[in-house]
C-alpha atoms as a PDB file:
ATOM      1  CA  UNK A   1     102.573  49.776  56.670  1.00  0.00           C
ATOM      2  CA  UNK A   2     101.582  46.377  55.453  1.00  0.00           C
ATOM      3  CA  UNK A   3     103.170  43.270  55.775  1.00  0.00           C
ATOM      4  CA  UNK A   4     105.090  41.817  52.488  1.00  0.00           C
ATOM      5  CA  UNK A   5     102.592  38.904  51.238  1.00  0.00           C
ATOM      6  CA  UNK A   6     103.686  35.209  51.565  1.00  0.00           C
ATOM      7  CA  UNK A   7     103.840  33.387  48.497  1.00  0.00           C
ATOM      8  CA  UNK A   8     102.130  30.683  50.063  1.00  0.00           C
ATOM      9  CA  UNK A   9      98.795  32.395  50.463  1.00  0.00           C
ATOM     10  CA  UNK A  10      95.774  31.842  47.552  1.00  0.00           C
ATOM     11  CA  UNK A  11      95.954  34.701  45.470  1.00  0.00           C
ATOM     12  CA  UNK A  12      93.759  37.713  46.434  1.00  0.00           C
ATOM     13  CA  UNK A  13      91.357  37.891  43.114  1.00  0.00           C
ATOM     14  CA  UNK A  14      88.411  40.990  42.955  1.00  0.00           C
ATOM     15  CA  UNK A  15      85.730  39.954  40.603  1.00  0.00           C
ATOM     16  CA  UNK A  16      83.248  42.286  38.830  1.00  0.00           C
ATOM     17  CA  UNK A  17      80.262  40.180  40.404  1.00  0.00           C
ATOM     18  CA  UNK A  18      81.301  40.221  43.402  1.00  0.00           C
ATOM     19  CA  UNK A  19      82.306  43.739  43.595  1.00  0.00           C
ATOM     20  CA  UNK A  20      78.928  44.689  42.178  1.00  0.00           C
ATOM     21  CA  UNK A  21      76.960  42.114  44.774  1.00  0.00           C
ATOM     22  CA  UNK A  22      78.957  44.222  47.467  1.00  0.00           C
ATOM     23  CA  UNK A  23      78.004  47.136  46.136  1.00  0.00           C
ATOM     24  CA  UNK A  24      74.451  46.314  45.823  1.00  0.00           C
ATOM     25  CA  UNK A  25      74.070  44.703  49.046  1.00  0.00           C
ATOM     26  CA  UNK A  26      75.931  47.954  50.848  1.00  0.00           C
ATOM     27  CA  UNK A  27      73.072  50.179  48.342  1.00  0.00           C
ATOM     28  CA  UNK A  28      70.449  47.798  49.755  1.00  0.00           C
ATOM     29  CA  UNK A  29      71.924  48.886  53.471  1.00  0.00           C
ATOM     30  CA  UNK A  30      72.014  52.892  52.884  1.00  0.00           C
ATOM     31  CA  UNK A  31      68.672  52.473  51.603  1.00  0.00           C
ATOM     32  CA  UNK A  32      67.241  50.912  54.298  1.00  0.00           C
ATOM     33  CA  UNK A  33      68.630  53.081  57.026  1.00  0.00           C
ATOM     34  CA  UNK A  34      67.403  56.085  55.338  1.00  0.00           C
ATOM     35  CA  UNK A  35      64.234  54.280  54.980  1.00  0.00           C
ATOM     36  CA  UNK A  36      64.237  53.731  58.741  1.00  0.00           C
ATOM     37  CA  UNK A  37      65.532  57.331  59.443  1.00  0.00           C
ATOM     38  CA  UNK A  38      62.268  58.750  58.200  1.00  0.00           C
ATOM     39  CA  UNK A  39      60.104  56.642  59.714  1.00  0.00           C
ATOM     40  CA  UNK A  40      61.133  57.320  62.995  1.00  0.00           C
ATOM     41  CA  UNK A  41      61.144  61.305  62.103  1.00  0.00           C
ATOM     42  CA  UNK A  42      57.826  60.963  60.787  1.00  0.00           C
ATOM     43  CA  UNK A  43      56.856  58.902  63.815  1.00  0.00           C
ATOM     44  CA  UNK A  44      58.426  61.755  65.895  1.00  0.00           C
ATOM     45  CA  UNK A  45      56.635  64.578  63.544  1.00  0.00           C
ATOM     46  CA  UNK A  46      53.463  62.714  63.990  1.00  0.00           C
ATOM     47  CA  UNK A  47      53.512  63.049  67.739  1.00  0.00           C
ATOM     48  CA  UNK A  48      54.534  66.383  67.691  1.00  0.00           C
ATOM     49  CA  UNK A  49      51.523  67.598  65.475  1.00  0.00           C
ATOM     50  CA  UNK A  50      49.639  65.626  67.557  1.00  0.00           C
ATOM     51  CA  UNK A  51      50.931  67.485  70.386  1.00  0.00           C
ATOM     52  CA  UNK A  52      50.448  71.200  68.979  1.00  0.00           C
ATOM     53  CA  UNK A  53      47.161  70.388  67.926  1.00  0.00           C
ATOM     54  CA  UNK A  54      45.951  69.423  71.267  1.00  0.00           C
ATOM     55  CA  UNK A  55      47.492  72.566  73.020  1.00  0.00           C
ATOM     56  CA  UNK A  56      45.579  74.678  70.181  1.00  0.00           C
ATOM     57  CA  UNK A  57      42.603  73.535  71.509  1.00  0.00           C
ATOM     58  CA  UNK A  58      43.286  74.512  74.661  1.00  0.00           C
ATOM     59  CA  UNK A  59      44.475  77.602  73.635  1.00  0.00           C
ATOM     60  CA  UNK A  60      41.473  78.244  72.275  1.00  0.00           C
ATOM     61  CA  UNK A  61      39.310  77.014  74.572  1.00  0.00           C
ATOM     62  CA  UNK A  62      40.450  79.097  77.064  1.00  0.00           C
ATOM     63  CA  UNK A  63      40.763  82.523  74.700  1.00  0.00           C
ATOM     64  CA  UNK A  64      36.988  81.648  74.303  1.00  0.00           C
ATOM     65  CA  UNK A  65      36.019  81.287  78.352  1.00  0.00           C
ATOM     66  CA  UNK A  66      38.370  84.442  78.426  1.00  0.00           C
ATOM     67  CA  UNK A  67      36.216  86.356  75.609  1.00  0.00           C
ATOM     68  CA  UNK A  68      32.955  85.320  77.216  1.00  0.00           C
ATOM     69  CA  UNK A  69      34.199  86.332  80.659  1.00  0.00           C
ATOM     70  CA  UNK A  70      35.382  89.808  79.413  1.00  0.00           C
ATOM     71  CA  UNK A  71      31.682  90.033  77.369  1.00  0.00           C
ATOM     72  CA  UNK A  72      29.963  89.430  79.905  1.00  0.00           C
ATOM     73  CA  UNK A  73      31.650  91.692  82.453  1.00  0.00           C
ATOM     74  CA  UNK A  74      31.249  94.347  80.100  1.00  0.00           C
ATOM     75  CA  UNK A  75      27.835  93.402  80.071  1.00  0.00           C
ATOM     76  CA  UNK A  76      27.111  93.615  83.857  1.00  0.00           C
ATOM     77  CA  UNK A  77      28.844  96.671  83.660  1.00  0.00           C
ATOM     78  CA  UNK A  78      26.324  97.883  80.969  1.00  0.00           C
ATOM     79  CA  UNK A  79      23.275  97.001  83.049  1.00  0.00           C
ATOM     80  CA  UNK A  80      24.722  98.369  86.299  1.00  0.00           C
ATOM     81  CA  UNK A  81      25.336 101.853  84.555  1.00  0.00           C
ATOM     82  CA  UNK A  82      21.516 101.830  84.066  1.00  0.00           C
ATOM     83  CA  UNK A  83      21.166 100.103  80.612  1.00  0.00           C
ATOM     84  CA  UNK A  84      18.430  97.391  79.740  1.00  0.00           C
ATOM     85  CA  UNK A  85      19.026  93.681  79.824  1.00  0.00           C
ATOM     86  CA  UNK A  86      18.057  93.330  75.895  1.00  0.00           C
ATOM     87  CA  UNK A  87      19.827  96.222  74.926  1.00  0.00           C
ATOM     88  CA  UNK A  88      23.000  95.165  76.535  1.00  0.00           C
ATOM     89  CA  UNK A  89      22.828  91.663  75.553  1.00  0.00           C
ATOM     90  CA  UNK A  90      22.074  93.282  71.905  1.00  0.00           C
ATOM     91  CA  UNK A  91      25.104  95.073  71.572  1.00  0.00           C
ATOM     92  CA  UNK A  92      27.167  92.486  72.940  1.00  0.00           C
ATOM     93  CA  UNK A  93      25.777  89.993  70.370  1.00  0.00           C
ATOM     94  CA  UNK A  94      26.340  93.248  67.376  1.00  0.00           C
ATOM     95  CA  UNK A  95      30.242  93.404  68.512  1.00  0.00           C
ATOM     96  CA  UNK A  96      30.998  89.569  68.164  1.00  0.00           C
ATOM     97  CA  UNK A  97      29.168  89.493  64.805  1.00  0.00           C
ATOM     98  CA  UNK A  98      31.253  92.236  63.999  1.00  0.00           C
ATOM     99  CA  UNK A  99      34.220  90.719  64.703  1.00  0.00           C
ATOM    100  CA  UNK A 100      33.615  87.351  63.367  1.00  0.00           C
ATOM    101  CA  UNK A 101      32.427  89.404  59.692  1.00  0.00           C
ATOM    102  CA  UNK A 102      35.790  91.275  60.218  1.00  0.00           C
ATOM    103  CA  UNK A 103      37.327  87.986  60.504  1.00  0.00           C
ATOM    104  CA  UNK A 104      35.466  85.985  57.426  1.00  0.00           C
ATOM    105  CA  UNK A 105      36.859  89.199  55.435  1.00  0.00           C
ATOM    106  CA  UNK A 106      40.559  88.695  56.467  1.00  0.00           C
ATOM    107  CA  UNK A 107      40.484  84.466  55.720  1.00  0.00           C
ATOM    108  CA  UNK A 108      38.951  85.285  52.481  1.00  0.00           C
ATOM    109  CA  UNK A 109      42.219  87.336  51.747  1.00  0.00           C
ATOM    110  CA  UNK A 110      44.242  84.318  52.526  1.00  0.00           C
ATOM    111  CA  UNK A 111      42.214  81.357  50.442  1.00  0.00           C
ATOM    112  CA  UNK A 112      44.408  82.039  47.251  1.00  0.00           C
ATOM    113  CA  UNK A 113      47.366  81.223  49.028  1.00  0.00           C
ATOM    114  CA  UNK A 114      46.762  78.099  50.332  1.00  0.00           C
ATOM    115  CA  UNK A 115      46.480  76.578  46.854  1.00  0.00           C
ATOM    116  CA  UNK A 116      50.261  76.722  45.890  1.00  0.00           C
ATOM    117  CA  UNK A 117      49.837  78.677  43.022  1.00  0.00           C
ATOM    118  CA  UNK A 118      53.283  79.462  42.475  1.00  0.00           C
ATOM    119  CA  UNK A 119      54.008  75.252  42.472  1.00  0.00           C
ATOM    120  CA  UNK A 120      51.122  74.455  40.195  1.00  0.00           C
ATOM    121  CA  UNK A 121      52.049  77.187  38.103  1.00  0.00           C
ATOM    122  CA  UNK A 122      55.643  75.919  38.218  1.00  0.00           C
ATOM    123  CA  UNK A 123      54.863  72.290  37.288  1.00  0.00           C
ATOM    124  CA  UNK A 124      52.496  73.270  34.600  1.00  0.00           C
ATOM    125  CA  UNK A 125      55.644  74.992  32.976  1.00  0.00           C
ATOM    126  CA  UNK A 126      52.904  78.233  32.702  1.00  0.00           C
ATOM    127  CA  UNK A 127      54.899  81.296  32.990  1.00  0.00           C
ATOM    128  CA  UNK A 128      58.664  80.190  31.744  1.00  0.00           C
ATOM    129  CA  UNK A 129      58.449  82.394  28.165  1.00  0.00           C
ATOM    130  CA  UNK A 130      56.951  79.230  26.224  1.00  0.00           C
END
């Protein structure tokens, strides 16, 4: 409940400047805490990419020494069953070329999609009846 005003006090006058400098100021405020609310999530996001890109390469560093350990066991295998060193080495060298073609063929697949055809399209108002 508020308390009856004294007539002795200035009158209480709102102006339209100074309601619209208040306004603008508290704008100017918002603004800049959003402003610094992304920063420090794109300082956070930075780090974190950071992050998962350094334990990729990890990750694949040691899917590679694992690879190479399981060719060349396969390989010593291969030679203690009575097979040649060349020939062993040979078709060890014919599987990962195999693979890697096998690979190339699958990331070709995906090369359209990286593009953002769907966005382009989209802002390029191509497929909207026109």
């Amino acid at each position: 409940m508020t308390s009856p005003r004294n007539p002795d006090d200035p009158p209480f006058e709102v102006s339209l400047s100074g309601a619209l400098k208040a306004w603008w100021a508290n704008l100017q405020g918002l603004g800049r805490d959003y402003a610094l609310l992304a920063v420090l999530e794109l300082q956070r996001a930075g780090i974190g990419l950071a992050l998962i890109l350094a334990a990729g390469v990890i990750v694949a560093v040691l899917i590679v020494t694992a690879w190479t350990a399981l060719v060349a066991g396969v390989v010593v295998w291969a030679i203690q069953s009575g097979t040649s060193w060349p020939i062993a080495l040979a078709v060890a060298a014919a599987v990962n070329i195999l693979l890697a073609i096998l690979m190339i063929f699958q990331m070709r697949q995906h090369v359209t999609q990286i593009f953002l055809g769907a966005t382009l399209r989209q802002l390029r108002g191509e497929g909207q009846g026109h």
